[in-house]
Protein backbone atom coordinates (compact mmCIF):
# COMPACT_ATOMS: atom_id res chain seq x y z
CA UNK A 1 100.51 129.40 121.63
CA UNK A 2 97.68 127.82 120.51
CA UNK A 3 97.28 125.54 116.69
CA UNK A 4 94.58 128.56 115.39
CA UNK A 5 97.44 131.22 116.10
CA UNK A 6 100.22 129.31 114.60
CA UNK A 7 102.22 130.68 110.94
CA UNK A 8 101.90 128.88 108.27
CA UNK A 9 105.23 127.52 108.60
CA UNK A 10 105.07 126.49 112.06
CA UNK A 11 101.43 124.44 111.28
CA UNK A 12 103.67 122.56 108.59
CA UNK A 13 106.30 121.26 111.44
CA UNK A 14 103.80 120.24 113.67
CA UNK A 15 102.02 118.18 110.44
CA UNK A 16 105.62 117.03 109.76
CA UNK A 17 106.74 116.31 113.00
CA UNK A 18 103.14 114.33 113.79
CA UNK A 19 103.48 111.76 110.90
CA UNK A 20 107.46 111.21 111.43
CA UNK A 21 106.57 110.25 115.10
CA UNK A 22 103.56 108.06 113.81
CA UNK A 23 105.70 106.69 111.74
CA UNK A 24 108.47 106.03 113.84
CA UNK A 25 106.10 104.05 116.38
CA UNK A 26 105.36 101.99 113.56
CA UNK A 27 108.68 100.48 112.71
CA UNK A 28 109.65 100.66 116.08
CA UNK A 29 106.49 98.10 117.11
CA UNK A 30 108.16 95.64 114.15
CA UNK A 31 110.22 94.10 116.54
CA UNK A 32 109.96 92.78 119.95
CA UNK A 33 112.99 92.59 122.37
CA UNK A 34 114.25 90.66 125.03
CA UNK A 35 116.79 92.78 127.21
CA UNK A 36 118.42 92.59 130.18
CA UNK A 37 117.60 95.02 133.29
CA UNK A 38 118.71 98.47 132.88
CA UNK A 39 118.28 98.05 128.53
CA UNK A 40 114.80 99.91 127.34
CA UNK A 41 113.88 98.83 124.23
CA UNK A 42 111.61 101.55 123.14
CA UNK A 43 115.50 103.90 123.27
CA UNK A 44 117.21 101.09 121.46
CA UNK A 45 114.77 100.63 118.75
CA UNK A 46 114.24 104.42 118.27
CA UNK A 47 118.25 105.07 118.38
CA UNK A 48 118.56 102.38 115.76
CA UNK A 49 116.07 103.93 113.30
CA UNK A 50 116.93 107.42 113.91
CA UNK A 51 120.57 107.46 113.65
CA UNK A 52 121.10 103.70 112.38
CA UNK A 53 122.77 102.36 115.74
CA UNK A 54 123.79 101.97 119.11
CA UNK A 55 127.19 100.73 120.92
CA UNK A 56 126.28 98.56 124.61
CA UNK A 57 129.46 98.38 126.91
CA UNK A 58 128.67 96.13 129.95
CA UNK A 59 130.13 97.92 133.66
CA UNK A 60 130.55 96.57 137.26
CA UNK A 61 128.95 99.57 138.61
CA UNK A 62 126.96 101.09 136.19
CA UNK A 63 125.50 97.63 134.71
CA UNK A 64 124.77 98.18 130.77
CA UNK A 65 125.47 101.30 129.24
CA UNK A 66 124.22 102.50 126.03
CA UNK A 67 125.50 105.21 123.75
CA UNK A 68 123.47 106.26 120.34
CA UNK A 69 125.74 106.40 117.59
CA UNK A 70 129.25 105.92 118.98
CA UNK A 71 132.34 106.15 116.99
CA UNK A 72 134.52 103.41 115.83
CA UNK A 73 138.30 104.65 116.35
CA UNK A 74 141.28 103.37 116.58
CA UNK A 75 143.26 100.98 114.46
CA UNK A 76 141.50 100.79 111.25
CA UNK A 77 140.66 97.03 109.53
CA UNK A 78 140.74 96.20 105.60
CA UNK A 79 137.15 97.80 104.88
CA UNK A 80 138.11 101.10 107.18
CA UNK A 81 136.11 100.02 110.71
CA UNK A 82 137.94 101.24 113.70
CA UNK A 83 139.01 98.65 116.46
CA UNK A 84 137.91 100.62 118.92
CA UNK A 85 134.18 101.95 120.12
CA UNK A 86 133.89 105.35 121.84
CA UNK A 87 130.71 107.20 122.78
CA UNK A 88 128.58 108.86 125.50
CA UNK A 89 125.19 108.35 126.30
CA UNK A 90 122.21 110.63 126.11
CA UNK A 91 121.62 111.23 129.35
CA UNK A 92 124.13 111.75 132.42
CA UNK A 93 126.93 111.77 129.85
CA UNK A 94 128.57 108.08 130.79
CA UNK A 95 131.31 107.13 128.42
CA UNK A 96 131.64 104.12 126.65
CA UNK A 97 134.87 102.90 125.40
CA UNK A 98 136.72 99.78 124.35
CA UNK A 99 137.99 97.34 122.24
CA UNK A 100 134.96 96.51 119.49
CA UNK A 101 133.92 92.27 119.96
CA UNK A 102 135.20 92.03 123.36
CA UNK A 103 134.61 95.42 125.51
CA UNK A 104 131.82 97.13 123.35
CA UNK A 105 129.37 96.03 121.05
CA UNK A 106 127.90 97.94 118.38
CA UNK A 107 124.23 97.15 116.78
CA UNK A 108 123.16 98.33 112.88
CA UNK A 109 119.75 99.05 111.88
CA UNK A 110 120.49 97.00 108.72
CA UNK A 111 123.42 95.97 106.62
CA UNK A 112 124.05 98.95 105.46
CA UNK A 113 124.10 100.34 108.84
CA UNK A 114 121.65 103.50 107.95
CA UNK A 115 119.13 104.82 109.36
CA UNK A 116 115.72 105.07 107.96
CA UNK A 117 115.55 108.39 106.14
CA UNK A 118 112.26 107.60 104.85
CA UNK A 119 110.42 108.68 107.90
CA UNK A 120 111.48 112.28 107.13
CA UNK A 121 110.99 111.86 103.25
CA UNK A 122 107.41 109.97 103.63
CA UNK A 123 106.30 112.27 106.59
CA UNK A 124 106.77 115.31 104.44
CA UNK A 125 104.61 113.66 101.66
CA UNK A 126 101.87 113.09 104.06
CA UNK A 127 101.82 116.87 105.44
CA UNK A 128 101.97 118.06 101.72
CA UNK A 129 98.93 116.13 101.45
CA UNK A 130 97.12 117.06 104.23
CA UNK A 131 97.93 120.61 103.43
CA UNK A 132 96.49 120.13 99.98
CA UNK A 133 93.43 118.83 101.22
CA UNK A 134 92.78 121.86 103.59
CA UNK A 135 93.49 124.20 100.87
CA UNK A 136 91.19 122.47 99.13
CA UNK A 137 88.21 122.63 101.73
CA UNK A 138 88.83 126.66 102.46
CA UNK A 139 88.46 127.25 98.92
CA UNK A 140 85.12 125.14 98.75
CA UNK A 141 83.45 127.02 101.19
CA UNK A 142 80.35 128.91 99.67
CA UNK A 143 81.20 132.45 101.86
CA UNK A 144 80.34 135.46 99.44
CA UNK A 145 82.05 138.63 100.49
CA UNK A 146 80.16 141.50 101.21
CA UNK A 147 81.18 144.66 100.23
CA UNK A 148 80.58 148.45 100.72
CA UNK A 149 82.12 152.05 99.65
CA UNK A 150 82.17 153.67 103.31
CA UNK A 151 83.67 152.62 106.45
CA UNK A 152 80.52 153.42 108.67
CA UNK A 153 78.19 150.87 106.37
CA UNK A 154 80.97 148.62 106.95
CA UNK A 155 81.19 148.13 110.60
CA UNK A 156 77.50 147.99 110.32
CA UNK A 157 77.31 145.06 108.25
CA UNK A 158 79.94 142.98 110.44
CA UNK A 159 77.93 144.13 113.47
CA UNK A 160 75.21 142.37 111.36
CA UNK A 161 76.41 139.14 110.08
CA UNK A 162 78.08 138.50 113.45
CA UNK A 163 75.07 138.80 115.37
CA UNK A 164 73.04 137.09 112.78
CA UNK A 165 75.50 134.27 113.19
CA UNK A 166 74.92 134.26 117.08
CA UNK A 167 71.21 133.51 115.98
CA UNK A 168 70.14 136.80 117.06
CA UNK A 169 67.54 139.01 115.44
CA UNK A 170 68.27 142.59 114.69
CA UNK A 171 66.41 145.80 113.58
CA UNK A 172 68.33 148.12 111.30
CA UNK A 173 67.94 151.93 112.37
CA UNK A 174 70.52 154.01 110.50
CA UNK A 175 69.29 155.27 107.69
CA UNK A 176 71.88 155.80 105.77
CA UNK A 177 72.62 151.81 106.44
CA UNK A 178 69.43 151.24 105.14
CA UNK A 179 69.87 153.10 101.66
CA UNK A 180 72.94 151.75 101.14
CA UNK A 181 71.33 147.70 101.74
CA UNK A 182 68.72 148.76 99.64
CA UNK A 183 70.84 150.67 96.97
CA UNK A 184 68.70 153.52 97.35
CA UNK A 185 72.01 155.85 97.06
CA UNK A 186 73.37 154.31 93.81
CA UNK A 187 76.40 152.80 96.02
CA UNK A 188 74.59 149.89 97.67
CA UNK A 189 76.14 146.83 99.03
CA UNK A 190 77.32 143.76 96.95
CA UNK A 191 78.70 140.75 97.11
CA UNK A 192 81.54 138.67 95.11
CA UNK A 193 82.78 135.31 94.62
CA UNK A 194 86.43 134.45 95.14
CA UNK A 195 85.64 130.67 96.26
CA UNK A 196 85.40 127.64 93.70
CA UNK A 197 83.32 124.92 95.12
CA UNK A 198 84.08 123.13 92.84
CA UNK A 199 86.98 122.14 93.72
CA UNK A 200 86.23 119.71 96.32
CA UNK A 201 86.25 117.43 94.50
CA UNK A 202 89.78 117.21 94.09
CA UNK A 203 89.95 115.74 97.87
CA UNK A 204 89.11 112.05 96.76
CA UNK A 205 92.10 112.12 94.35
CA UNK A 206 93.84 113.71 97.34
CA UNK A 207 92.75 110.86 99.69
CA UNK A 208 93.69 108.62 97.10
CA UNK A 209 97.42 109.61 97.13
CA UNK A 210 97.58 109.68 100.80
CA UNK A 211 96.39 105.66 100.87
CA UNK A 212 99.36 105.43 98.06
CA UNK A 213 101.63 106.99 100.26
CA UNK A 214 100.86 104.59 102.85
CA UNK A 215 100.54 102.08 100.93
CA UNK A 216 103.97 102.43 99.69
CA UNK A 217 105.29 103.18 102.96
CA UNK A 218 104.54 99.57 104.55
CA UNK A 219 104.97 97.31 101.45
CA UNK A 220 108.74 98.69 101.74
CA UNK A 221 108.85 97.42 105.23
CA UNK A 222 107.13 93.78 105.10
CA UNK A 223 103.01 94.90 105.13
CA UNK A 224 102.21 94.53 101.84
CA UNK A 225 98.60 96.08 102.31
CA UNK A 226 95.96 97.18 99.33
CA UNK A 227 93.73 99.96 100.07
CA UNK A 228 91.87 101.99 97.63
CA UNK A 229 92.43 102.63 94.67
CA UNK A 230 89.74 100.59 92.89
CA UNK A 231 90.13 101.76 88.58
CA UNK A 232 90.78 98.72 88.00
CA UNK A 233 90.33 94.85 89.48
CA UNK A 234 93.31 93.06 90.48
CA UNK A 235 94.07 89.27 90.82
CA UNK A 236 95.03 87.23 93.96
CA UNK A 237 98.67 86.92 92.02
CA UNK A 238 98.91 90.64 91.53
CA UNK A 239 97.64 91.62 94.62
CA UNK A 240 100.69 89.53 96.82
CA UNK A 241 103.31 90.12 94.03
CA UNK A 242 104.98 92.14 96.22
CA UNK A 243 105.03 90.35 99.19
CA UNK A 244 108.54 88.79 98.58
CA UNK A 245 110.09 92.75 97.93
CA UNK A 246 108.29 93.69 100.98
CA UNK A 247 110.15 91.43 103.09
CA UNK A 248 113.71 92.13 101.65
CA UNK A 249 114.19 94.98 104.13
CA UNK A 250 112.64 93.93 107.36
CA UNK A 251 114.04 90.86 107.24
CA UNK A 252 117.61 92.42 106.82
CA UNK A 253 116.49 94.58 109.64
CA UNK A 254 115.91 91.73 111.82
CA UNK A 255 119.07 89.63 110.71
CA UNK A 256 121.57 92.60 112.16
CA UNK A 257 119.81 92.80 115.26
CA UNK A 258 119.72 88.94 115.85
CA UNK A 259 123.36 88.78 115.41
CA UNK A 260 124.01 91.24 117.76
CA UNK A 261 122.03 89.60 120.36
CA UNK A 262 123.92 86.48 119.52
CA UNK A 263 127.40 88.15 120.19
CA UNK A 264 126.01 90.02 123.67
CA UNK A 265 124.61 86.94 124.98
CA UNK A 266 127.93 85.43 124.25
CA UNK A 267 129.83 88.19 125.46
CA UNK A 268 128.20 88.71 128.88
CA UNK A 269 125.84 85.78 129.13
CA UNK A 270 122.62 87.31 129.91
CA UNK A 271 119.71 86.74 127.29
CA UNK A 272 119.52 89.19 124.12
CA UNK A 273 116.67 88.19 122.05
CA UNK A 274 115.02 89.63 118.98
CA UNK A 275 112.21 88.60 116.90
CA UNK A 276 109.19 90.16 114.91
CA UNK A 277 106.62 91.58 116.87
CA UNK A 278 103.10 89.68 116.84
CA UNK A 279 101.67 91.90 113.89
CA UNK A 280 104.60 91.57 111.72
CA UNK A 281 105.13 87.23 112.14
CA UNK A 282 101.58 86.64 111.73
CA UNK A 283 102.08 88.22 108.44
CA UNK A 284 105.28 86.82 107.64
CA UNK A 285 103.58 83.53 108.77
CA UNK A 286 100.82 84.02 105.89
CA UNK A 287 103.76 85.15 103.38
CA UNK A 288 105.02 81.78 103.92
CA UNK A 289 101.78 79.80 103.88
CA UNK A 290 101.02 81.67 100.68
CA UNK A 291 104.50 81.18 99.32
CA UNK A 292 103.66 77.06 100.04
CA UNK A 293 100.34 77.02 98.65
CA UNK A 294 101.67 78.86 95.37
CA UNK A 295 104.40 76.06 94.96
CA UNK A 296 101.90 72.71 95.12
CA UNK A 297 100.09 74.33 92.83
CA UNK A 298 102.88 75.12 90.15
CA UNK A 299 104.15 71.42 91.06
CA UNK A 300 99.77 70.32 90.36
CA UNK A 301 100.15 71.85 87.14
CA UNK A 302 102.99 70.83 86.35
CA UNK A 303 102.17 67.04 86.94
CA UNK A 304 98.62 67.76 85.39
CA UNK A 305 100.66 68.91 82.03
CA UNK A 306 102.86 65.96 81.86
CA UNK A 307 99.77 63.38 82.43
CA UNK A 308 98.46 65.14 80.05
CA UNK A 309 101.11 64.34 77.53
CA UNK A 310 101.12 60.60 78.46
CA UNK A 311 97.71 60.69 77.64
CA UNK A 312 97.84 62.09 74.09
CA UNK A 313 101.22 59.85 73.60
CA UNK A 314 98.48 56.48 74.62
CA UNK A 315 95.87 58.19 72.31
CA UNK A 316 98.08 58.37 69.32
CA UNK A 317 99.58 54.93 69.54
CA UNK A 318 95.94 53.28 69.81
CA UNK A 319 94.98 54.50 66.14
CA UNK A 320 98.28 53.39 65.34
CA UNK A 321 97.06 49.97 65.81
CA UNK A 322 93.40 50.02 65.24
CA UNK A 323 93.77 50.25 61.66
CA UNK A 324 92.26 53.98 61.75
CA UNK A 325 94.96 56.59 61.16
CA UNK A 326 97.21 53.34 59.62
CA UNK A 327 96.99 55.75 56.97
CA UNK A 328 98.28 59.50 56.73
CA UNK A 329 95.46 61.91 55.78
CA UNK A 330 95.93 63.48 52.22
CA UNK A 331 94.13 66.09 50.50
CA UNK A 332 92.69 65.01 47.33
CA UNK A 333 91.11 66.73 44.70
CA UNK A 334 87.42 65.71 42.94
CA UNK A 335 87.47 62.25 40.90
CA UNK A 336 91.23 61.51 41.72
């Protein structure tokens, strides 16, 4: 079935379903991976985001195993984790099982070992949008609609308009067609308006909320980026204000994921590695620079406003001595 022929409904899942996978492939491309062979990182990443984390049992004939979600069972500790990890994996159905920290280990999207619902929330916003926007556009087409009192002048017309449309050039020889173009008959054709043109201009404001969207989107997960929305001019200060929120997540992110590489390298001693990806650490890298720059300049102020004080402390006792200001000023009145 082709887009054109799709309901209503089904048009809105694919919109839906388009931005939560473009959004997924963004916060999975936060993070690069080092794995060992058999480990895909595009699965792990995805697994972790989508359903907030995976369990990794190492096997003599099977090599690593990984299972998507997997249970912990078992004995329960103080705070209610099981001792025990037991899952399957997607494909093939392998089980994993054993005891969690030495036989299994289990990864968590972040501390609180979610996953990130806002790719369903935010990609729902964005199809909203888009549907808005198309709405918008159908109802600003200029397309008056013909109309007639017989079904004969009818067909004629479409016959018409469609050929007209096809650039051709046509004679008309009913008669009857003719009168009723014409009005001759005192039925002719007309036309009515049920479009408002005017309304496209309601797409920049649309536009707008879509860069807000996105905007919003990535300053929750460490790109704090501006776009658009221009009403009113914002400082250097104000524009990176948020750069220190934006980080709180990601950063979280990448702490649970480093210290589960630490305990599987540990564990089974090959290498598990995870850092930012390139796009992410060059902007963490500025967040820092910026965070450095912002500091010797408080501590340059800072300095400037206490030389500044010495200076006015030196001015004051000078008059002291130079016999000007000896004297505190008084108001006095005429002849006194």
């Amino acid at each position: 079935m082709t887009y054109e022929k799709m309901k209503a409904k089904e048009k809105n899942l694919i919109r839906q379903r388009s931005y939560f996978s473009y959004l997924l492939t963004a916060l999975c491309s936060a993070f690069k991976w080092t794995v060992p062979e058999g480990v895909e990182e595009r699965w792990i990443e995805r697994y972790l985001h989508i359903s907030g984390n995976f369990g990794v049992q190492k096997t003599t004939d099977k090599g690593y195993l990984v299972a998507e979600c997997p249970s912990r069972v078992g004995d329960l500790d103080q705070y209610g984790d099981g001792k025990r990890v037991e899952g399957v994996t997607r494909g093939n159905g392998y089980q994993i099982a054993g005891e969690f920290g030495t036989e299994v280990l289990m990864c968590y999207n972040n501390s609180d070992r979610m996953p990130d619902l806002d790719l369903i929330r935010y990609a729902d916003g964005f199809s909203q949008v888009d549907k808005s926007i198309m709405a918008n556009v159908r109802w600003s087409i200029l397309a008056p609609v013909l109309c007639s009192k017989d079904d004969r002048t009818t067909k004629r017309i479409s016959e018409l308009v469609d050929d007209m449309l096809d650039g051709k050039l046509k004679c008309i020889t009913s008669e009857d067609v003719l009168e009723a173009l014409n009005g001759s008959r005192g039925d002719g054709v007309y036309s009515i308006d049920i479009t408002h043109p005017e309304r496209i201009k309601n797409v920049q404001y649309q536009s707008e909320l879509y860069d807000v969207l996105l905007r919003r989107f990535f300053n929750k997960y460490g790109l704090n980026i501006q776009n658009s929305s221009k009403h009113a001019q914002a400082s250097t200060d104000e524009v990176h204000g948020l750069d220190a929120v934006s980080w709180v997540l990601i950063l979280d992110m990448l702490k649970e994921r480093q210290e589960f590489c630490k305990q599987a390298s540990a564990l089974w001693g090959d290498t598990w590695d995870c850092v930012l990806s390139d796009v992410w650490q060059s902007e963490y890298d500025r967040f820092i620079i910026r965070n450095k720059q912002a500091d010797n300049a408080d501590e340059n102020s800072l300095e400037g406003d206490e030389n500044n004080g010495k200076n006015m402390g030196e001015t004051g006792d000078g008059a002291s001595d130079g016999g000007v200001g000896d004297e505190p000023l008084t108001g006095t009145r005429d002849g006194e």
